[in-house]
Protein backbone atom coordinates (compact mmCIF):
# COMPACT_ATOMS: atom_id res chain seq x y z
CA UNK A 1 1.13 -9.90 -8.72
CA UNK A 2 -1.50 -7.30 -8.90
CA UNK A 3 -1.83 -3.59 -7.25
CA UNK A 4 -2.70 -2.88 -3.69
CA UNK A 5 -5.94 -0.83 -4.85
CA UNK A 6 -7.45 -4.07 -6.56
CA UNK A 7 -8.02 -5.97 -3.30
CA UNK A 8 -11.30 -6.65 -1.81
CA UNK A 9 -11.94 -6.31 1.71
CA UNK A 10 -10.89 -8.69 3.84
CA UNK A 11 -7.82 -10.35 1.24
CA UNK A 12 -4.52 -10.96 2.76
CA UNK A 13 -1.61 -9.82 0.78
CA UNK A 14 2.25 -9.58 0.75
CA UNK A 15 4.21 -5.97 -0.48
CA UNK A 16 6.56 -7.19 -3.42
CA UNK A 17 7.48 -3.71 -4.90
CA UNK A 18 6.33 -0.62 -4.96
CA UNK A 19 6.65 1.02 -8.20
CA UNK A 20 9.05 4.05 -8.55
CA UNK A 21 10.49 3.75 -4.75
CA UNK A 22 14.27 4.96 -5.06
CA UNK A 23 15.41 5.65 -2.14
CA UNK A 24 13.99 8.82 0.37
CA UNK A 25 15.09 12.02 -0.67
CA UNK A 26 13.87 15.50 -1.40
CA UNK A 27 11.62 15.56 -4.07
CA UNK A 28 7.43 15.06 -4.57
CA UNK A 29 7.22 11.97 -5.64
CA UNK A 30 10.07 10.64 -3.44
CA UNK A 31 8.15 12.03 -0.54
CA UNK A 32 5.05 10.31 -1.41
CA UNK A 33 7.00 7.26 -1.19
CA UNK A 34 9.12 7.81 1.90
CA UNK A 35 5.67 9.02 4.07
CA UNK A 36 4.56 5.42 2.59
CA UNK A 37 6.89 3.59 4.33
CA UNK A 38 7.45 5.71 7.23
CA UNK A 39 3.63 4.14 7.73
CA UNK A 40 4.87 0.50 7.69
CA UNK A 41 3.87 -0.33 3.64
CA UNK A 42 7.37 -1.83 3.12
CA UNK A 43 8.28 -4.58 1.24
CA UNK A 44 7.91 -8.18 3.05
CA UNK A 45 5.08 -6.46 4.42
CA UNK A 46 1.55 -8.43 5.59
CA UNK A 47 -1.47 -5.96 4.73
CA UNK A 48 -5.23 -6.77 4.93
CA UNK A 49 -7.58 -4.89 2.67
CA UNK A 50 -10.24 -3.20 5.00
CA UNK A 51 -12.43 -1.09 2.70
CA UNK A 52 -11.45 -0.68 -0.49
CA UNK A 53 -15.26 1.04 -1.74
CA UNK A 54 -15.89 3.86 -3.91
CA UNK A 55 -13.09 6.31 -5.53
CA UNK A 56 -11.49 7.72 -2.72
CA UNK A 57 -8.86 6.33 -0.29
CA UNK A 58 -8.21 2.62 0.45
CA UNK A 59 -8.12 1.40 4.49
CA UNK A 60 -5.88 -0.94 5.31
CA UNK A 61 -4.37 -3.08 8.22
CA UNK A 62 -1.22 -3.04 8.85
CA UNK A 63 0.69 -5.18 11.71
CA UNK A 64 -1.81 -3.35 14.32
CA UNK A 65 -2.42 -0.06 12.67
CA UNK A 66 -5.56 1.15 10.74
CA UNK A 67 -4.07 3.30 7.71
CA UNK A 68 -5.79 5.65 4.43
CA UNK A 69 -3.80 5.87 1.76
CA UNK A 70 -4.93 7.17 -1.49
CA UNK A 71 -5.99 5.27 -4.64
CA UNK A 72 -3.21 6.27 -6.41
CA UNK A 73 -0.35 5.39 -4.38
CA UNK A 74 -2.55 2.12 -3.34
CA UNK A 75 -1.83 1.17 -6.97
CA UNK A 76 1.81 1.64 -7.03
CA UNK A 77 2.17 -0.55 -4.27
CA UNK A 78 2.54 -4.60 -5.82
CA UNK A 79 1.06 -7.40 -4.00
CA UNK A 80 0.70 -11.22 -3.89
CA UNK A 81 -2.03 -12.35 -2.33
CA UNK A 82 -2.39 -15.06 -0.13
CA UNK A 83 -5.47 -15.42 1.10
């Protein structure tokens, strides 16, 4: 298991957890986490690393969708990779 931000482009990975996620209610944090999955980064979850270069936001592929999330929250997300 390792954090979403640590993937090189083009790895195939699998959401396991993401870290502090209790439920979407009114609060900062929680609303970090709720706009996270409201973009499909839910656990179960199939993501392919896209660009992952530099310091600023990761780009990802998810189902059909092209997302930017930043480094931060990429790293609260847990993965397993699979290929």
């Amino acid at each position: 298991m390792a954090p979403l931000g640590l993937l090189s482009r083009g790895e195939l990975a699998e959401i396991v957890e993401i870290k502090g996620q209790q439920g979407c209610s009114p609060g900062s944090a929680r609303n970090q986490l709720c706009h996270i999955e409201d973009l499909g980064l839910r656990v179960g979850k199939m993501v392919e690393m896209l660009n992952n270069e530099g310091h600023g936001p990761v780009l990802l592929k998810v189902d059909e969708s092209r997302i930017a999330i930043a480094r931060g929250m990429a790293m609260k997300i847990m993965v397993v990779i699979k290929y």
